[in-house]
Protein backbone atom coordinates (compact mmCIF):
# COMPACT_ATOMS: atom_id res chain seq x y z
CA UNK A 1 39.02 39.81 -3.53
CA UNK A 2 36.44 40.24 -0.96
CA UNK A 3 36.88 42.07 1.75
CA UNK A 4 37.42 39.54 4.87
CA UNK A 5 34.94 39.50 7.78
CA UNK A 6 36.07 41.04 11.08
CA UNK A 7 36.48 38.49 13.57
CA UNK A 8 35.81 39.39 17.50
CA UNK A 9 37.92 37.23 19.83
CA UNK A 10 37.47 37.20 23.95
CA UNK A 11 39.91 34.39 25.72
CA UNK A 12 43.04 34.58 25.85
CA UNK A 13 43.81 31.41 27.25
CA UNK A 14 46.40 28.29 26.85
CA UNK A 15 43.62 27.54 23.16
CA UNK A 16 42.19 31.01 22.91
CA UNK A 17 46.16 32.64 22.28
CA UNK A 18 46.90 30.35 19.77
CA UNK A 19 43.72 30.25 17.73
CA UNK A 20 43.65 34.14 17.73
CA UNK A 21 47.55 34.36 16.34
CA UNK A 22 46.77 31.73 13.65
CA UNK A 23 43.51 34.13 12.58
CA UNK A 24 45.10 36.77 12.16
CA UNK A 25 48.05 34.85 10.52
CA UNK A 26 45.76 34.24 8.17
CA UNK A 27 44.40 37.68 7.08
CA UNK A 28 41.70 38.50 9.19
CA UNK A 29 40.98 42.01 10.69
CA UNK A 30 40.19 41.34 14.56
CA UNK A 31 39.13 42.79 17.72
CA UNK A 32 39.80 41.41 21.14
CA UNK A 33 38.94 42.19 24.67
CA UNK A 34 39.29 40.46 28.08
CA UNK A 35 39.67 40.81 31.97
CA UNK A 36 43.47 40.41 31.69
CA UNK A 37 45.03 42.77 29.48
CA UNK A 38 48.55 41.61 29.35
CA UNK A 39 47.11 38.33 27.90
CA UNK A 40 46.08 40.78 24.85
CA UNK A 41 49.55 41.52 24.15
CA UNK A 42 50.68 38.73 21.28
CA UNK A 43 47.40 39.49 19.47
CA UNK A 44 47.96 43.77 19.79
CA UNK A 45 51.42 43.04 19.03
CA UNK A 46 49.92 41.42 15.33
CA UNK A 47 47.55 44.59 14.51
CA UNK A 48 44.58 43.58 16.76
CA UNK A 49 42.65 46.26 17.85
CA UNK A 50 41.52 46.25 21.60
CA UNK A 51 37.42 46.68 22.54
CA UNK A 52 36.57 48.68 25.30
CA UNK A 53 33.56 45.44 26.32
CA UNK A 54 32.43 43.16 24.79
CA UNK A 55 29.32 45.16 23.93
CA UNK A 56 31.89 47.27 21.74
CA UNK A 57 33.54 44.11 20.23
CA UNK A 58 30.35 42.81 18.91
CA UNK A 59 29.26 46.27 17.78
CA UNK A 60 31.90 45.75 15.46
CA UNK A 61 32.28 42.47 14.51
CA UNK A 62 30.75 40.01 11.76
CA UNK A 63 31.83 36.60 13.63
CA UNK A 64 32.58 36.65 17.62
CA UNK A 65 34.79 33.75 18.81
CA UNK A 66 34.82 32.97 22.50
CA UNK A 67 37.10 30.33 24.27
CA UNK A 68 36.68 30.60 28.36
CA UNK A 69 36.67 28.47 31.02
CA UNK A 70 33.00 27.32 31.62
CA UNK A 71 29.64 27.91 31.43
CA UNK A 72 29.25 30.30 34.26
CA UNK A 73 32.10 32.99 32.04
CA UNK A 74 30.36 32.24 29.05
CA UNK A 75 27.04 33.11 30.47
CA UNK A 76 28.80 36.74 31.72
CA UNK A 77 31.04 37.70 29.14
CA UNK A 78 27.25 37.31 26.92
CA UNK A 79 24.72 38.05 28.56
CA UNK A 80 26.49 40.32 31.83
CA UNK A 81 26.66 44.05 31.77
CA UNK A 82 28.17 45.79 28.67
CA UNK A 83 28.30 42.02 27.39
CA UNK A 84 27.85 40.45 23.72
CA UNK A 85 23.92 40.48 23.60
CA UNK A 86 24.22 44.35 24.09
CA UNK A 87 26.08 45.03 21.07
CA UNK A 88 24.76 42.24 18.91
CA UNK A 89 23.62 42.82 15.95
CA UNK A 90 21.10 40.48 13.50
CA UNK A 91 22.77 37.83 11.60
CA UNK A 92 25.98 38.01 13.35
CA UNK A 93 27.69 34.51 14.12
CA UNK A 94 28.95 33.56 17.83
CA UNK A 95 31.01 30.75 17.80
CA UNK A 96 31.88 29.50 21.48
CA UNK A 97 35.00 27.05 21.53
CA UNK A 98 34.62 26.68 25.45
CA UNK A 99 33.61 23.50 26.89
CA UNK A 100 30.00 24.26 28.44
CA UNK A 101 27.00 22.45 29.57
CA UNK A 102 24.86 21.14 26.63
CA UNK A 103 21.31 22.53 28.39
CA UNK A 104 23.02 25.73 28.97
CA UNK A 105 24.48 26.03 25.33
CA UNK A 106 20.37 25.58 24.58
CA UNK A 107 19.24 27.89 26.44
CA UNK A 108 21.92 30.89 25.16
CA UNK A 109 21.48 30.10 21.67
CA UNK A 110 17.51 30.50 22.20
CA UNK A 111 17.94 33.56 24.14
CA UNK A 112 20.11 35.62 22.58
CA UNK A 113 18.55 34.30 18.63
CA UNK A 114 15.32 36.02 20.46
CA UNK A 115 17.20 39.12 21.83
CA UNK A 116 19.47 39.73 19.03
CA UNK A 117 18.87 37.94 15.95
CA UNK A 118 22.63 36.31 16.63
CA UNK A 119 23.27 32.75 15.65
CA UNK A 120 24.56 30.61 18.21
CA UNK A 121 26.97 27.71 17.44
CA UNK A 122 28.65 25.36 20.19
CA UNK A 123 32.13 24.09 18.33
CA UNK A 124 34.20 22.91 21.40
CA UNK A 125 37.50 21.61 20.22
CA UNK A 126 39.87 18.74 21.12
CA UNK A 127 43.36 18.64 20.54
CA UNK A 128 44.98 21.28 22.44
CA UNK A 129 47.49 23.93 21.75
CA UNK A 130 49.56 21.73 19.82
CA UNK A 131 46.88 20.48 17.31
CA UNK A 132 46.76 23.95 16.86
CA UNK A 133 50.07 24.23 16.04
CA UNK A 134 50.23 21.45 14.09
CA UNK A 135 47.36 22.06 11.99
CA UNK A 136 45.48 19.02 13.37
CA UNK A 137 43.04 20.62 15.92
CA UNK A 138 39.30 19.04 15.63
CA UNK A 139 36.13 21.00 15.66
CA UNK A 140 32.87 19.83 17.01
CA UNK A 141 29.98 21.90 16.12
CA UNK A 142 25.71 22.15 17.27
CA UNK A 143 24.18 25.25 15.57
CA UNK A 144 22.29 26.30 12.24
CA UNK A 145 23.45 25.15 9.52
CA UNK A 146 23.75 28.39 7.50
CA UNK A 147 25.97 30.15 10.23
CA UNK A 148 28.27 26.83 10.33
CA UNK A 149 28.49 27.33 6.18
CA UNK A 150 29.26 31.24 6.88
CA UNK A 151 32.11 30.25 9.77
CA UNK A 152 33.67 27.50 7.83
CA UNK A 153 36.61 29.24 6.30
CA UNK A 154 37.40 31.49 9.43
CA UNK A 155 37.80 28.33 11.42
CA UNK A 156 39.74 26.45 8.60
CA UNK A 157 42.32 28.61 9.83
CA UNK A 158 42.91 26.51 12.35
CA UNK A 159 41.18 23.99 12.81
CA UNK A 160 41.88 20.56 10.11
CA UNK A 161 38.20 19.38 10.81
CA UNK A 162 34.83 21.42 11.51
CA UNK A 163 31.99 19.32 11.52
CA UNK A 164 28.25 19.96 12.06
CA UNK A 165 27.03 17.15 14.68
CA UNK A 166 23.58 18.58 14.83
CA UNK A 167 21.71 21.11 16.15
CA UNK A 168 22.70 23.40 19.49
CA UNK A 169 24.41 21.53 22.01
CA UNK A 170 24.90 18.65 19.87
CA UNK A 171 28.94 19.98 19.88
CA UNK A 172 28.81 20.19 23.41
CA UNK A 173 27.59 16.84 23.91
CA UNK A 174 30.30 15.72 21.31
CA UNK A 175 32.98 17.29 23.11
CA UNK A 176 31.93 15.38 26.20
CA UNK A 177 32.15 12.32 24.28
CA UNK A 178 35.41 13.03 23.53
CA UNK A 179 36.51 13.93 27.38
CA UNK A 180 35.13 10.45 27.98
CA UNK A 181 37.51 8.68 25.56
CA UNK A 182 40.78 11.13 26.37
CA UNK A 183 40.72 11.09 29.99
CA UNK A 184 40.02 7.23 30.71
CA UNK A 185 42.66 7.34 28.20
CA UNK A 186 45.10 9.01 29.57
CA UNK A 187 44.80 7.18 33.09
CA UNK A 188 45.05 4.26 31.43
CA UNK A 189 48.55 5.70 30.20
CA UNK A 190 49.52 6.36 33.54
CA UNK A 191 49.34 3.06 34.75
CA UNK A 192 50.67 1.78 32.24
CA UNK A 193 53.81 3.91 31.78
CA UNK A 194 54.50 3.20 36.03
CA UNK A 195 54.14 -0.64 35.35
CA UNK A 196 56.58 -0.46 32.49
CA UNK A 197 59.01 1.44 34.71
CA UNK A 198 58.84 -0.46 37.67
CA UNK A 199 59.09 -3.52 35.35
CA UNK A 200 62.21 -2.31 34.23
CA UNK A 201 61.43 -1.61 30.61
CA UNK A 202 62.82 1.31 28.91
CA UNK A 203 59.72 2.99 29.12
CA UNK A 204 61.24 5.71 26.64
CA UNK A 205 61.23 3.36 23.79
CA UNK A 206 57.73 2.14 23.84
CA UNK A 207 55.62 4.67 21.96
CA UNK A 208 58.41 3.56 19.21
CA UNK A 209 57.80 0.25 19.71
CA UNK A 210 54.24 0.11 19.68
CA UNK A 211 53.50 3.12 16.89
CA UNK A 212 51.14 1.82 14.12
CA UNK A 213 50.37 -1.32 16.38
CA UNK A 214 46.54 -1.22 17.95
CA UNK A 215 47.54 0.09 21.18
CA UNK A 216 49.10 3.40 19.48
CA UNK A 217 47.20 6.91 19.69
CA UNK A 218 48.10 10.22 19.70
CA UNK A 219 47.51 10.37 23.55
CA UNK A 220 50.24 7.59 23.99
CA UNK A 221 52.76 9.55 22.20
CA UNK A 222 51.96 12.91 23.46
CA UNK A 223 51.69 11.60 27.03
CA UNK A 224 53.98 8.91 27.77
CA UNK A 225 57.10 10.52 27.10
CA UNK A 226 55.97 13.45 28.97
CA UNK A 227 54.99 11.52 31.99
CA UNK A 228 58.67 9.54 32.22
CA UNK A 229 60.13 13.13 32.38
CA UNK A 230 57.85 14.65 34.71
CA UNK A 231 56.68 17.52 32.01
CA UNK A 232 53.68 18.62 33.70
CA UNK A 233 54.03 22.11 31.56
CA UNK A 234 50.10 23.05 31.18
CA UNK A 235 49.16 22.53 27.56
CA UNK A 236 45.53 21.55 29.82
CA UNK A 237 45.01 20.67 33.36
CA UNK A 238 43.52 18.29 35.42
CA UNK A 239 40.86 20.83 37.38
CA UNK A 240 39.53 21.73 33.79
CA UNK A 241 39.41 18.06 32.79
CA UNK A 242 37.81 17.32 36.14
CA UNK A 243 35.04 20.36 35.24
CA UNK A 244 34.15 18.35 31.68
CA UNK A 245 34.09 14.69 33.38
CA UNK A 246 31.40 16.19 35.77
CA UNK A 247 29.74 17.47 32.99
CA UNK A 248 29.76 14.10 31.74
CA UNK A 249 28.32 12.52 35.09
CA UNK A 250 25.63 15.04 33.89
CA UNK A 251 25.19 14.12 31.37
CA UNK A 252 25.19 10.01 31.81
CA UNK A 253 22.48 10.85 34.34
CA UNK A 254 20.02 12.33 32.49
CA UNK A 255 20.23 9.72 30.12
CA UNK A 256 20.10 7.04 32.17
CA UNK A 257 24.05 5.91 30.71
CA UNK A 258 25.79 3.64 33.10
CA UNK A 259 29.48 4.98 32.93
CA UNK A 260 31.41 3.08 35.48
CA UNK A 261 35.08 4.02 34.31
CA UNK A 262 34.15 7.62 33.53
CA UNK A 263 32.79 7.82 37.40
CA UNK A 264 36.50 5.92 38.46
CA UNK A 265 38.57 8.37 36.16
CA UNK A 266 36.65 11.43 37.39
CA UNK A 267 37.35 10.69 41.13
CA UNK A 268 41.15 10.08 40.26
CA UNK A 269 41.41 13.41 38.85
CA UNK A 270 39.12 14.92 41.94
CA UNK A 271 42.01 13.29 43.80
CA UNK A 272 45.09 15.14 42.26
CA UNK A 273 43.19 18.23 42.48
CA UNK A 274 42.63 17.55 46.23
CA UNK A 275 46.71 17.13 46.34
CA UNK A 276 46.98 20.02 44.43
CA UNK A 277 47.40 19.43 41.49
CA UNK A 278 44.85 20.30 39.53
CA UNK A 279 46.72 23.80 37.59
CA UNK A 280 48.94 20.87 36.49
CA UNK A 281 49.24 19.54 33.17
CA UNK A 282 46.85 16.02 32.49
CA UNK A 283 50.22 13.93 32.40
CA UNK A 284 50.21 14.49 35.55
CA UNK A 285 48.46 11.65 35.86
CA UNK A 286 50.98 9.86 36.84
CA UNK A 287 51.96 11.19 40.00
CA UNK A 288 48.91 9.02 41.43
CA UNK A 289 51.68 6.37 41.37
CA UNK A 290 53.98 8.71 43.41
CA UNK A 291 56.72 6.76 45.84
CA UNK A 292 57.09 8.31 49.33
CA UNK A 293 60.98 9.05 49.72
């Protein structure tokens, strides 16, 4: 058998932890680093081995998989002091699973392709912790083509779809796409779990009632049960969700896009976060439709 790559993580968030456990489930040697070390702990506890930087993780590395929070800790975990770029080496695959601007995504893949001889690829994903679980999470990608062929089995570790949308930032873009549908989605869930409550249905029973019918989807029965029981655990939150719908506005506006429920949606989540609310799970949604006592 052929000896498996060695596989760089940084981000040890609610997706990164996850992802990183199911990798090295799978087989594969890895490194990790990152600015909290207690977060490295599940990973050490499996036989990672921690990087001093992230200049020493990519020193060492074939593939380097990021997941942070936004364009600003992608740019610095990269291209900062001690960062990827330093200890890049020709041919070597980044693959960045955070949710980032599509122009910025652009302009990193260009610059360090130039500086290093890395290959960039943007593969944002979309189904959360538990699609990682599960075995259902969905992978976006904008790159080369060649690197997405050489990182297709390390992310069929976790991921049930990987798909090439095009070239950099088209996964980006995708990803914002997919904000678009989930979070006009999920309000939409919101309103119309409240409704069904104050209505005096048995709100509990209608993801039953309405699976395989065309108003089912996964984010009805992930969210509306949640929502009745006030779960607000964080599998994602409603600031992060906020940070891809103004990505979105962005986005809409240099196209020229009119998106008049996207703009409503965003400035109901700018309102929970103003209440805050925003380190909250997204079914918290619902407490727009709070009662005073």
């Amino acid at each position: 058998m052929p000896q498996q790559p060695t596989v760089g993580f940084i981000g040890f968030g609610l997706m990164g932890t996850p992802i990183a456990l199911k990798l090295q489930a799978a087989g594969y040697p890895m490194r990790v680093w990152g600015r909290t070390p207690h977060k490295l702990r599940p990973a050490l506890a499996q036989g990672a081995e921690e990087a001093a930087s992230p200049k020493h993780l990519a020193e060492e590395c074939d593939v380097v998989l990021l997941c942070v929070t936004d364009t600003n800790a992608v740019e610095t975990v990269v291209f900062g002091e001690n960062g990827i770029a330093e200890g890049g080496r020709s041919g070597t695959v980044l693959v960045d699973h955070s949710s980032i601007k599509p122009d910025a995504t652009r302009g990193f893949a260009a610059r360090i392709e130039a500086a290093r001889g890395m290959h960039w690829l943007d593969a944002p994903v979309s189904g959360g912790p538990a699609g990682v679980e599960r075995g259902s999470l969905v992978v976006m990608a904008g790159g080369n083509e060649s690197a997405f062929e050489k990182v297709r089995e390390i992310v069929a570790a976790y991921a049930a779809r990987f798909t090439l949308m095009g070239p950099s930032g088209a996964g980006q873009s995708t990803k914002l796409i997919n904000q678009t549908l989930v979070a006009a989605h999920v309000a939409v869930v919101a309103e119309a779990t409240q409704l069904a409550m104050d209505a005096g249905v048995d709100a509990k029973l209608i993801p039953r009632a309405l699976a395989g019918g065309r108003a089912d989807s996964v984010v009805l029965q992930d969210f509306m049960g949640r929502m009745i029981d006030r779960d607000f655990t964080p599998a994602a939150t409603i600031s992060i969700m906020l940070k891809d719908l103004e990505m979105v506005g962005e986005l809409s506006r240099e196209t020229g896009t009119a998106t008049p429920v996207t703009r409503l949606v965003t400035e109901l989540h700018r309102l929970l976060v103003s209440r805050g609310l925003g380190d909250t799970d997204n079914s918290a949604m619902i407490r727009l439709y709070d009662k005073p006592d």
